[in-house]
C-alpha atoms as a PDB file:
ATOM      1  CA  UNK A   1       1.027  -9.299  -6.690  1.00  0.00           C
ATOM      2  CA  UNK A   2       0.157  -9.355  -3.009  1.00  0.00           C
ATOM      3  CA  UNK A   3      -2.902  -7.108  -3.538  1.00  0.00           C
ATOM      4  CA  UNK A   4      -4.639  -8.747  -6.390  1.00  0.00           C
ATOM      5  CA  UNK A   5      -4.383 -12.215  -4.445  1.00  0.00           C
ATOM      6  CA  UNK A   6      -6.267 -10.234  -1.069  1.00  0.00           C
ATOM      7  CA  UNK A   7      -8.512  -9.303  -3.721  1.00  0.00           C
ATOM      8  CA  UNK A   8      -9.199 -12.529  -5.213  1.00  0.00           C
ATOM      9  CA  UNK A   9     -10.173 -13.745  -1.268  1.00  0.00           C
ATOM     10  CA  UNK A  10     -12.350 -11.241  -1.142  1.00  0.00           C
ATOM     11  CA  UNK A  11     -10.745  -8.236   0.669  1.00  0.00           C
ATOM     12  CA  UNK A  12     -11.468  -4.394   0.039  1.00  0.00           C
ATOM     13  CA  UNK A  13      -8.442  -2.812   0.371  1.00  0.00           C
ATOM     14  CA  UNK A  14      -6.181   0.629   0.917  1.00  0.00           C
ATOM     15  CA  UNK A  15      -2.467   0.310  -0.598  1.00  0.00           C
ATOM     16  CA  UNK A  16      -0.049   2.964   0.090  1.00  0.00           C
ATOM     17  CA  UNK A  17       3.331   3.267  -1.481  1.00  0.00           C
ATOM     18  CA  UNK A  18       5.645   6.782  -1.636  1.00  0.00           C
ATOM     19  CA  UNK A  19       5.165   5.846  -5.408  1.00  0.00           C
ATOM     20  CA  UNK A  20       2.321   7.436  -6.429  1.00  0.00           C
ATOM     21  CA  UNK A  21       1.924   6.116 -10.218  1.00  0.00           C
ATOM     22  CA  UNK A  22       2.924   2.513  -9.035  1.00  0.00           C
ATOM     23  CA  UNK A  23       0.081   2.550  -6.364  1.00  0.00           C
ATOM     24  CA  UNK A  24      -2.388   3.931  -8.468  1.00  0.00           C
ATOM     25  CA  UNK A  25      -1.836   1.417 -11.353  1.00  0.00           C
ATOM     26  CA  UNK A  26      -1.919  -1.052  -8.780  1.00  0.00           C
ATOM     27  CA  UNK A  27      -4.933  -0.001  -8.179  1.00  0.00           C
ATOM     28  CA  UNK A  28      -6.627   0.500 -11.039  1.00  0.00           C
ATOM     29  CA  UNK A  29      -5.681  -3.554 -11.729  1.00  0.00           C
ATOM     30  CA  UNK A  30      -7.303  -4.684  -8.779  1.00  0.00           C
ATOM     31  CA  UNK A  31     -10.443  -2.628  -9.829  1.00  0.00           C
ATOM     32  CA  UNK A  32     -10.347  -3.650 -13.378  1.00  0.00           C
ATOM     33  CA  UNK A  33     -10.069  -7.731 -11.768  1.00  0.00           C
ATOM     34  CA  UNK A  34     -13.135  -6.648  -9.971  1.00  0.00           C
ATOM     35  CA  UNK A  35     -11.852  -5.817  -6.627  1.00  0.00           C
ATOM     36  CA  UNK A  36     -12.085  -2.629  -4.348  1.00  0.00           C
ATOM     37  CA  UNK A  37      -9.192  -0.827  -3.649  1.00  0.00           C
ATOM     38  CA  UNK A  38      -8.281   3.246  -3.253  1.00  0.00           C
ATOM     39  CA  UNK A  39      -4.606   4.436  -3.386  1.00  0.00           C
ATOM     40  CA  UNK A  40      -3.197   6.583  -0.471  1.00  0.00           C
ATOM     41  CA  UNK A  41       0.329   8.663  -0.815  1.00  0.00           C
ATOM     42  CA  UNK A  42       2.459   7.564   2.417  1.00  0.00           C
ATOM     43  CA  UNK A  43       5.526   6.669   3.838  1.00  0.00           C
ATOM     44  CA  UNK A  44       4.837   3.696   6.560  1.00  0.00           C
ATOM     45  CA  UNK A  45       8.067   5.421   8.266  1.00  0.00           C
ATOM     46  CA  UNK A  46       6.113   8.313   9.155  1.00  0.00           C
ATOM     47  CA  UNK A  47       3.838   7.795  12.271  1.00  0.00           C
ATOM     48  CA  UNK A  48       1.840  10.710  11.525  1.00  0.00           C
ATOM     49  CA  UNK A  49       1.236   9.010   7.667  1.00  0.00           C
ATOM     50  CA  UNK A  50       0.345   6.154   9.500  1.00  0.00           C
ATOM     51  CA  UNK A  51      -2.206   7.515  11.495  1.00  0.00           C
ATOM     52  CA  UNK A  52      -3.686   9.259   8.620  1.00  0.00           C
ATOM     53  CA  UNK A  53      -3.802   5.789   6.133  1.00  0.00           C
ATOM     54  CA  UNK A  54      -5.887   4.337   9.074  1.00  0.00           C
ATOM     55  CA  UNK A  55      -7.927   6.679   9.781  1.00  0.00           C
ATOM     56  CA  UNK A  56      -8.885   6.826   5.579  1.00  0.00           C
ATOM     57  CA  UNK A  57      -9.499   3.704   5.602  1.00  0.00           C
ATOM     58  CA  UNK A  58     -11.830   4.069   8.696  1.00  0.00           C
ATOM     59  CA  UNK A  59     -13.740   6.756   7.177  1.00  0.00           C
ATOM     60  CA  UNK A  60     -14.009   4.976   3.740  1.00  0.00           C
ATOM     61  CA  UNK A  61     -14.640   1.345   4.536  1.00  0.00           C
ATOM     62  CA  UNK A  62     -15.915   1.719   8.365  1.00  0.00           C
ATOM     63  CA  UNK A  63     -13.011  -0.171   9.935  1.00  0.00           C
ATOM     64  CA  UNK A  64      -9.843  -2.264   9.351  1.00  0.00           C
ATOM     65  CA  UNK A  65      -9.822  -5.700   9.975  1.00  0.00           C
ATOM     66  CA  UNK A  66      -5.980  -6.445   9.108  1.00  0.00           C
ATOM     67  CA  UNK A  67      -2.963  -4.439   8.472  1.00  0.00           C
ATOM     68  CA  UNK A  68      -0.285  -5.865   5.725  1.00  0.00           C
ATOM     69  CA  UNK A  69       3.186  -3.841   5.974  1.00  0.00           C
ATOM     70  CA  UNK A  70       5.209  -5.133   2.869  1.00  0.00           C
ATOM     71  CA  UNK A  71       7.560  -2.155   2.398  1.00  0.00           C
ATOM     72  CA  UNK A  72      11.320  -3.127   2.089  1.00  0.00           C
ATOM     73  CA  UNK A  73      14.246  -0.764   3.261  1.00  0.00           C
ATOM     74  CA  UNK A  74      16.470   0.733   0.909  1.00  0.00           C
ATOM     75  CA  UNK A  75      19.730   1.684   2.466  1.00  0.00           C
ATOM     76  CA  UNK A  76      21.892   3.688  -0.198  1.00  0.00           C
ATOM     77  CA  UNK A  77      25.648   3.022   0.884  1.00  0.00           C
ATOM     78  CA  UNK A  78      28.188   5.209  -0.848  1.00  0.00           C
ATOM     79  CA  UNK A  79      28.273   3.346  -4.221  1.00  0.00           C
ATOM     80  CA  UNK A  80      24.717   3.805  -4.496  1.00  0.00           C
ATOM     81  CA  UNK A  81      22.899   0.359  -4.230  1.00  0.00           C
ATOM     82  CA  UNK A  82      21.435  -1.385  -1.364  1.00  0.00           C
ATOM     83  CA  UNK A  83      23.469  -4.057  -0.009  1.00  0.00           C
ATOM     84  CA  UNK A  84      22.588  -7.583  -1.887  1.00  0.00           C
ATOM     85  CA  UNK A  85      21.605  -5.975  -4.771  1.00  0.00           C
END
């Protein structure tokens, strides 16, 4: 998992995900490796959601030194799946 290997470098760290229960049980396994992390609810598509993750982690940690987007798209087409799955 890409945040438990920033954590094992030494990084302190805000995740975001629109899944709530999948970000906070990532998480709470980062924390229980040892590592800091908080969980915000956000959509990366939303500017405004954006704005709000940085300024949280701002506020929390007193900056941000790097910015990871690994969201993927999901594009539903009329039989329901995203294309190549």
């Amino acid at each position: 998992m890409l945040a438990e290997a920033f954590s094992a470098e030494g990084a302190t760290l805000v995740g975001c995900d629109t899944d709530a229960d999948g970000g906070r049980a990532t998480a709470a396994i980062v924390r229980a490796a040892g590592g800091e992390m908080i969980f915000v609810e956000a959509d990366v598509a939303d500017d405004t959601a954006v704005r709000d993750l940085v300024a949280t982690a701002v506020q929390t940690y007193g900056g941000l030194d790097c910015a990871v987007n690994n969201s993927k798209l999901r594009i539903k087409t009329r039989h329901g799946r995203s294309p190549g799955t």
